[in-house]
C-alpha atoms as a PDB file:
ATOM      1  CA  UNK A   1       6.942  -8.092 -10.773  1.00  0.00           C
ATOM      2  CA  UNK A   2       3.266  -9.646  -9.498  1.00  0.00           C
ATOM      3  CA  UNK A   3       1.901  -6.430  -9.614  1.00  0.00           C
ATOM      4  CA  UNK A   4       2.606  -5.996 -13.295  1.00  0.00           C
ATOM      5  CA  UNK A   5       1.989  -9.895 -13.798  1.00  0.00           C
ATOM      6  CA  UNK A   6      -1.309  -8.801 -12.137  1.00  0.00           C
ATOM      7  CA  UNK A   7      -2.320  -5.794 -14.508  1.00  0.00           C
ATOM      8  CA  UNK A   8      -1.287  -8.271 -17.262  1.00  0.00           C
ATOM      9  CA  UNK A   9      -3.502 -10.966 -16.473  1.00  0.00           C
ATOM     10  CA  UNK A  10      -6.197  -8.608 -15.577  1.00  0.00           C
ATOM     11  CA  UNK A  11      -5.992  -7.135 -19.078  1.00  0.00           C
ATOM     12  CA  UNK A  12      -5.992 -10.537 -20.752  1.00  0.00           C
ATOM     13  CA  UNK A  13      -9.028 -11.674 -18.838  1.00  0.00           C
ATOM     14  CA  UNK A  14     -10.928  -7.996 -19.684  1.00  0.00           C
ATOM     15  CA  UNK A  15      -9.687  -8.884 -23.898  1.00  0.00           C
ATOM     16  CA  UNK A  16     -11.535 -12.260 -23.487  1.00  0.00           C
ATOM     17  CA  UNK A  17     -14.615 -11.846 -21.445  1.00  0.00           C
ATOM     18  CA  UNK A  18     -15.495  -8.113 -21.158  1.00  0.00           C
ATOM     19  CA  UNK A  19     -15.435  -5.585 -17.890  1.00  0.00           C
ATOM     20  CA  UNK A  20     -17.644  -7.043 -16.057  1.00  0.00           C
ATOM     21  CA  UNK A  21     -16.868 -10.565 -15.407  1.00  0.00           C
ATOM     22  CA  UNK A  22     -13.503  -9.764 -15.075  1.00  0.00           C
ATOM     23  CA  UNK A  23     -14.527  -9.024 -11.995  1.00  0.00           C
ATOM     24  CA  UNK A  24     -16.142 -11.787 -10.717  1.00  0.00           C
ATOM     25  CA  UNK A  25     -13.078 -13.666 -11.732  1.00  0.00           C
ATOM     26  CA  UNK A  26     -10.643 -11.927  -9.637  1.00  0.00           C
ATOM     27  CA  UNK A  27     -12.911 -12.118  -6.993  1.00  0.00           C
ATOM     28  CA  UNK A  28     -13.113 -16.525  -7.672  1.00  0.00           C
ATOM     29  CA  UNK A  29      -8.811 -16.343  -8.254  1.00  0.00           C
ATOM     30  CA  UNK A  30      -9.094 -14.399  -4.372  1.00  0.00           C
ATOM     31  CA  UNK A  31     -11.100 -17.313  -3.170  1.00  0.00           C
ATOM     32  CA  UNK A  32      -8.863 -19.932  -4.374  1.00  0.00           C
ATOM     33  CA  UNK A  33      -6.207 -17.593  -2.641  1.00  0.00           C
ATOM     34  CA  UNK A  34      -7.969 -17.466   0.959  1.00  0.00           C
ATOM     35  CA  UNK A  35      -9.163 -21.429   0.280  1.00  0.00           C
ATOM     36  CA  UNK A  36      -5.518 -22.562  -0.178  1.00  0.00           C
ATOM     37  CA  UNK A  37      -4.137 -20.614   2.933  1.00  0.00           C
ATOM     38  CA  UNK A  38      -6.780 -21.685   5.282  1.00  0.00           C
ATOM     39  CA  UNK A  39      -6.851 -25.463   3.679  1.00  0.00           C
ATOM     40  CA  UNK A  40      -3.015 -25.707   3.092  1.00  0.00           C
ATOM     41  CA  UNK A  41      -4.208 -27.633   0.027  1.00  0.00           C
ATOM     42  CA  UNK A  42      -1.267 -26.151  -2.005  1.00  0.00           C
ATOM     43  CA  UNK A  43      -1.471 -24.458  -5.189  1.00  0.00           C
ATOM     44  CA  UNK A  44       1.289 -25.505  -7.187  1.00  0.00           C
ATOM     45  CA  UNK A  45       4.373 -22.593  -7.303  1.00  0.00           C
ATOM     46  CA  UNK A  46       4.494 -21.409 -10.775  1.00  0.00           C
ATOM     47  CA  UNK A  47       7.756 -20.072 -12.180  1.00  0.00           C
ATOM     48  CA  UNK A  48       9.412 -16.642 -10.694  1.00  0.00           C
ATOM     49  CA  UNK A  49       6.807 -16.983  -7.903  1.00  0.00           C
ATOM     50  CA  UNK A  50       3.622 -16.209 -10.465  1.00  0.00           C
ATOM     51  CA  UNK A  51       1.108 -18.346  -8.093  1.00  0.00           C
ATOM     52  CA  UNK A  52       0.945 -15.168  -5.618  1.00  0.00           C
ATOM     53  CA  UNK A  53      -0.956 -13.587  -8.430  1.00  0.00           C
ATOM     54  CA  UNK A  54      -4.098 -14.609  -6.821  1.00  0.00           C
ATOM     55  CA  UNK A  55      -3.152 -12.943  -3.644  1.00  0.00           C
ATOM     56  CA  UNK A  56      -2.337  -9.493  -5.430  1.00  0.00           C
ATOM     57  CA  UNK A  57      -4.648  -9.303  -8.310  1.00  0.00           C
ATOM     58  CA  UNK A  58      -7.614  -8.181  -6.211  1.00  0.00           C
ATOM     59  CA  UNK A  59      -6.092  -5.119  -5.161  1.00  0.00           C
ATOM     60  CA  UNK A  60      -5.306  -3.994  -8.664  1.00  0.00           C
ATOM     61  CA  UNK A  61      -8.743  -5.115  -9.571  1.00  0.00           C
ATOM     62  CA  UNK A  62     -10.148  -2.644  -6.808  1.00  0.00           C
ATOM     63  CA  UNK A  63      -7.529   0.275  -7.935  1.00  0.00           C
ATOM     64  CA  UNK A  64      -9.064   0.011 -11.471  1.00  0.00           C
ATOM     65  CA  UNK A  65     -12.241  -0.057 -10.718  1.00  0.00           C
ATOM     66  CA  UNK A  66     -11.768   3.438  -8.378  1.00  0.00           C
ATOM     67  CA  UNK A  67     -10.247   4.629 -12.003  1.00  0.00           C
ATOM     68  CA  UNK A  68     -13.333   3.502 -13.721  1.00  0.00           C
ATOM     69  CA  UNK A  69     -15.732   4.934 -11.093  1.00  0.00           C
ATOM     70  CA  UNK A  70     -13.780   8.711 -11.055  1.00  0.00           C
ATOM     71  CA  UNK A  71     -13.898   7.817  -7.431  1.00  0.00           C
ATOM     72  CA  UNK A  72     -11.011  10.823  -6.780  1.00  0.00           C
ATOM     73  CA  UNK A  73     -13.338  13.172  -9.098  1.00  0.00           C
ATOM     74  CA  UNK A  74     -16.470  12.410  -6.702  1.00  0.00           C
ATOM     75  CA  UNK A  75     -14.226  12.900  -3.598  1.00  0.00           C
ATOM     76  CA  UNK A  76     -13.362  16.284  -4.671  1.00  0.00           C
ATOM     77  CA  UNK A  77     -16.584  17.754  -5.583  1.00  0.00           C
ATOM     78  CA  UNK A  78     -18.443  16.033  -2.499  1.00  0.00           C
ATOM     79  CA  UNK A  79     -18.646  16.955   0.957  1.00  0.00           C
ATOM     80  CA  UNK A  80     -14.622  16.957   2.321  1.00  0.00           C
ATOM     81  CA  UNK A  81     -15.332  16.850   5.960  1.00  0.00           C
ATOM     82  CA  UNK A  82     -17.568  13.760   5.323  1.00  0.00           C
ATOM     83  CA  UNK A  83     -14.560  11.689   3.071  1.00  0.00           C
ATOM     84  CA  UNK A  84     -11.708  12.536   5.768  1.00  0.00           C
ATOM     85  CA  UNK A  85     -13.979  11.308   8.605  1.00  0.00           C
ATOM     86  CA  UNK A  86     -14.268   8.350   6.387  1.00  0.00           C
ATOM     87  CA  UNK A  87     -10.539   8.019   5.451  1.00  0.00           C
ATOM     88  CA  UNK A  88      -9.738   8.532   9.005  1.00  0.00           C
ATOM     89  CA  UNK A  89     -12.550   6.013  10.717  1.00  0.00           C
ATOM     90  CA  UNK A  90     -10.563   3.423   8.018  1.00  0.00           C
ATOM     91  CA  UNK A  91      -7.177   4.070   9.585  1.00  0.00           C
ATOM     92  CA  UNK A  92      -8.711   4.148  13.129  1.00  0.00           C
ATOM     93  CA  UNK A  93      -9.713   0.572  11.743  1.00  0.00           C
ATOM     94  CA  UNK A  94      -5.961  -0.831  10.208  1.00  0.00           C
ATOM     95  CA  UNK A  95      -4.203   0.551  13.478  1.00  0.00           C
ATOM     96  CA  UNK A  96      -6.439  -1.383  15.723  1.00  0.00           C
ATOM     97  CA  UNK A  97      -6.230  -4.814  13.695  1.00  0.00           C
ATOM     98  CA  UNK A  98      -2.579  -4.205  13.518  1.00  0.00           C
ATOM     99  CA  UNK A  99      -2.455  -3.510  17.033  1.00  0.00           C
ATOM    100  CA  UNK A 100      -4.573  -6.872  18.129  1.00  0.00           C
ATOM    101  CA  UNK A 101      -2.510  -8.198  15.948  1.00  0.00           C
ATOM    102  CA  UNK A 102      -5.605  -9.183  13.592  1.00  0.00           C
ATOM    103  CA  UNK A 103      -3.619  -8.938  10.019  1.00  0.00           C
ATOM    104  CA  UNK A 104      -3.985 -12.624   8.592  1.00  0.00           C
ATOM    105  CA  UNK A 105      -6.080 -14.827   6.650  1.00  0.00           C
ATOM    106  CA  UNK A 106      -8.851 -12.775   5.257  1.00  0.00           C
ATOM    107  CA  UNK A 107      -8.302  -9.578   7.456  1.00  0.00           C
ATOM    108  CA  UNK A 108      -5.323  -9.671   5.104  1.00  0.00           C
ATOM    109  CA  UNK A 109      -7.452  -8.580   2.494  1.00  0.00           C
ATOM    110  CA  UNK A 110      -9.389  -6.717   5.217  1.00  0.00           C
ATOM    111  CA  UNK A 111      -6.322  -3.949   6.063  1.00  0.00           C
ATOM    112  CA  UNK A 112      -4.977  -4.067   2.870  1.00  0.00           C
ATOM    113  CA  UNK A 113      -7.619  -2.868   1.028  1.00  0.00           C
ATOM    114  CA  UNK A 114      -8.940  -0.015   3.459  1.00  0.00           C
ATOM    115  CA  UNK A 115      -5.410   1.207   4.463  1.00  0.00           C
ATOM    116  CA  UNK A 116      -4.414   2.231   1.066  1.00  0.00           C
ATOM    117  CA  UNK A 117      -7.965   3.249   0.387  1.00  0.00           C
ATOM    118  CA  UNK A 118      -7.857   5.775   3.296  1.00  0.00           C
ATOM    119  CA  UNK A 119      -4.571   7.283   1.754  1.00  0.00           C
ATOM    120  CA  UNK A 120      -5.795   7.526  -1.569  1.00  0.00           C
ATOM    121  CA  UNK A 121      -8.951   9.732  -0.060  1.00  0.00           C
ATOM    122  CA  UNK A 122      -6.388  11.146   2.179  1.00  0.00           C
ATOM    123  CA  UNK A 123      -4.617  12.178  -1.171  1.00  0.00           C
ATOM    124  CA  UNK A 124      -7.241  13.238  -3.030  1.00  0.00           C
ATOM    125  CA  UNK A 125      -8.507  15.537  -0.183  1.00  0.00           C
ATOM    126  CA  UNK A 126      -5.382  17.667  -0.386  1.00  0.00           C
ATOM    127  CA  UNK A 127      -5.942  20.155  -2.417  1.00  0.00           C
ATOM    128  CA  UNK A 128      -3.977  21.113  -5.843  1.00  0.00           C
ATOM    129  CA  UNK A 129      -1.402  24.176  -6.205  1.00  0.00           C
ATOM    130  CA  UNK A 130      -0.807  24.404  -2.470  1.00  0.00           C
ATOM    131  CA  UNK A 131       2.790  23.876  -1.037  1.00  0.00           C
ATOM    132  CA  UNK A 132       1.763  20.499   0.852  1.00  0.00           C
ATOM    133  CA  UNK A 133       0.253  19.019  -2.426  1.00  0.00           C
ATOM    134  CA  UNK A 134       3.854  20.177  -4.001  1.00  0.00           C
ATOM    135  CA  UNK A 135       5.551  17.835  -1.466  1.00  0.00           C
ATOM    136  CA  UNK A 136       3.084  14.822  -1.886  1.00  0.00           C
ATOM    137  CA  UNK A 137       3.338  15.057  -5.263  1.00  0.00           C
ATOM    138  CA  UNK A 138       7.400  14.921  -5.204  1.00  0.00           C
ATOM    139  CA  UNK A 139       7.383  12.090  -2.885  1.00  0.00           C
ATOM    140  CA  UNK A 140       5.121  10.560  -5.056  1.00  0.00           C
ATOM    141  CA  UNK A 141       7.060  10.608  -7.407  1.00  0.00           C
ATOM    142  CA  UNK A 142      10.589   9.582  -5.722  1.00  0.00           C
ATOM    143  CA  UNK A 143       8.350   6.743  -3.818  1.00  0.00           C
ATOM    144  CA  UNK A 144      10.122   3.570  -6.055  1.00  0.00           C
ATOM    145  CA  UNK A 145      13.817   5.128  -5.107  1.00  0.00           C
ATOM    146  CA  UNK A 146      12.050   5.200  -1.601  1.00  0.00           C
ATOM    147  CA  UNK A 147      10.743   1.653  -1.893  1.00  0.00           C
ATOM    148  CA  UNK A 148      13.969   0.152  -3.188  1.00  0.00           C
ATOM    149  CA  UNK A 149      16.647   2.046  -0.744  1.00  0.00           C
ATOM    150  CA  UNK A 150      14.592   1.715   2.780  1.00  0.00           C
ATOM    151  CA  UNK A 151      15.590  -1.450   3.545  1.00  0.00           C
ATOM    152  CA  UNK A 152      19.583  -0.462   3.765  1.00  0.00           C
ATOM    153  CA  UNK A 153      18.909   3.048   4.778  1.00  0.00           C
ATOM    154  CA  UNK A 154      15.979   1.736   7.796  1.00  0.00           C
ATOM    155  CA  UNK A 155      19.578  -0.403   8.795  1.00  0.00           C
ATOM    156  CA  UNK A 156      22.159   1.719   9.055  1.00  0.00           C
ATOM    157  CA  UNK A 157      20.142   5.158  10.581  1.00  0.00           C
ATOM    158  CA  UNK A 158      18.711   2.522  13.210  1.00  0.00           C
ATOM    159  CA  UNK A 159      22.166   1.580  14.379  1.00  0.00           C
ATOM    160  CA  UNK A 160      22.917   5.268  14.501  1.00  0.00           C
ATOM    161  CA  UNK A 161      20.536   6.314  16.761  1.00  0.00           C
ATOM    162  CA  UNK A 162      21.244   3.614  18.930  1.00  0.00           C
ATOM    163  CA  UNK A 163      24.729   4.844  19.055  1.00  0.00           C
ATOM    164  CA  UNK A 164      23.742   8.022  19.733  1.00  0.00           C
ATOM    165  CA  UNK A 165      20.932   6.995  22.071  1.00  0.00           C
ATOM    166  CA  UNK A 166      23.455   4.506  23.643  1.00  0.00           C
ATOM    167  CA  UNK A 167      21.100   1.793  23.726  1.00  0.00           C
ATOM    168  CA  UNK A 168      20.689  -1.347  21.451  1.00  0.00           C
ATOM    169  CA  UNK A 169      18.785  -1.722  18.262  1.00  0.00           C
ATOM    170  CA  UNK A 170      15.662  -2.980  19.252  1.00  0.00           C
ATOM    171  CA  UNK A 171      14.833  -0.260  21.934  1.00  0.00           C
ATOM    172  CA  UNK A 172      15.007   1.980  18.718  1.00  0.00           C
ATOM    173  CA  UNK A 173      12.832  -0.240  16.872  1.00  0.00           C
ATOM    174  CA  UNK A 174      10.644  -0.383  19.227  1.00  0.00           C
ATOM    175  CA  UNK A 175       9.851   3.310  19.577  1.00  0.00           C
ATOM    176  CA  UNK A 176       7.200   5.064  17.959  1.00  0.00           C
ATOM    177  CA  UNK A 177       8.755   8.422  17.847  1.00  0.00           C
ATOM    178  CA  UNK A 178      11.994   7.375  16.650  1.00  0.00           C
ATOM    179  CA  UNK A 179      10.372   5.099  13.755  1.00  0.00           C
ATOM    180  CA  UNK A 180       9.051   8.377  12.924  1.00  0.00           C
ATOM    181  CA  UNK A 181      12.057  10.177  12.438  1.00  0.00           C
ATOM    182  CA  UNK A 182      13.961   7.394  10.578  1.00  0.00           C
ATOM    183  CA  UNK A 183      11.369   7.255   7.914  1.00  0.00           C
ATOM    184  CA  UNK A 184      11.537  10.900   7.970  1.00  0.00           C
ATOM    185  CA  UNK A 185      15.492  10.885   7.382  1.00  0.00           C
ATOM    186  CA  UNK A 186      14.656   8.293   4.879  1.00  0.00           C
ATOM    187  CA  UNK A 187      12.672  10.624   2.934  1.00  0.00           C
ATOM    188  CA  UNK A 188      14.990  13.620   2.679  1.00  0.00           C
ATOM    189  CA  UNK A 189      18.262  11.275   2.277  1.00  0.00           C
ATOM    190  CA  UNK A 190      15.600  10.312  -1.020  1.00  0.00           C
ATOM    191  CA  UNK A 191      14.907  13.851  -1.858  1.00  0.00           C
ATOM    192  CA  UNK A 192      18.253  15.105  -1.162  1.00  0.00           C
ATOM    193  CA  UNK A 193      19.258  12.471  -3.721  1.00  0.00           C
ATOM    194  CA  UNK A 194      17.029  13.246  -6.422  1.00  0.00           C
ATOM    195  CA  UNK A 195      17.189  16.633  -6.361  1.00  0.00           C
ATOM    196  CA  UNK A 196      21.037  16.499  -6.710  1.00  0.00           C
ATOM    197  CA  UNK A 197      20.246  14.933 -10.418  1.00  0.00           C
END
């Protein structure tokens, strides 16, 4: 819902003013975002929760923009080893702010702009017709089922490793390795379920 109240406003403000300072005003309506949390002044909550536009709208602003630039197109035809050394010293990055703990205010912004960014040159990379671009692109596709089923699925496979583990919960929550393999259970309980269709 805010991401498409997102594009929508961004499209409303590119009708009116042009490309260009569309983008300097998502960049002010992220300002007034980072001013409010750090100030507490309060930005009044607009219906269906439409005031955390100005927390989302930058990203979609940046995803357009990578459309605009053929960012994916200059990836490919560049040098590879150079853009996965890139897209890996940006996850080296997220996992150590994560780690530390160092995810709020405008690190926020910070993490959640160079995390997906690193995935999308992480994605591009891989090349076309190969069988691991055939799986990347299926899970691409089945990621909304994925999105909207984790939550319940992440539940009940947790409580049945800890009954097979036979220890509580939050030891399995708490390990790495078995995160791992519930979000890979997760995925082909997904696939299993879309291919059945």
């Amino acid at each position: 819902m805010r991401l498409s109240t997102s594009a929508l406003i961004m499209r409303l403000i590119r009708n009116l003013v042009g490309k260009k300072k569309t983008y300097v005003i998502v960049v002010f309506l992220s300002v007034v975002y980072l001013i409010d949390a750090y100030t507490q002044v309060g930005l009044p909550s607009l219906l269906w929760g439409q005031d955390c536009v100005f927390k989302y709208i930058a990203f979609y602003a940046l995803g357009n923009w990578m459309s605009e630039k053929e960012v994916g197109r200059g990836v490919e035809l560049g040098n590879k080893a150079r853009w996965a050394a890139i897209a890996t010293a940006f996850l080296v990055i997220v996992f150590v702010l994560a780690f530390f703990n160092m995810t709020c205010g405008v690190l926020w912004f910070v993490t959640g702009t160079i995390g997906p960014m690193a995935v999308a040159l992480y994605s591009i990379l891989i090349s076309r017709g190969n069988i691991t671009s055939s799986i990347t692109a299926f899970h691409g596709r089945i990621s909304l089922i994925v999105l909207c089923v984790h939550g319940p699925m992440y539940r009940v496979i947790s409580k049945i490793l800890s009954v097979v583990f036979r220890s509580e919960t939050d030891v399995v929550r708490s390990s790495i390795v078995i995160a791992v393999i519930i979000s890979l259970i997760t995925l082909a309980i997904c696939a299993v379920s879309v291919c059945g269709d």
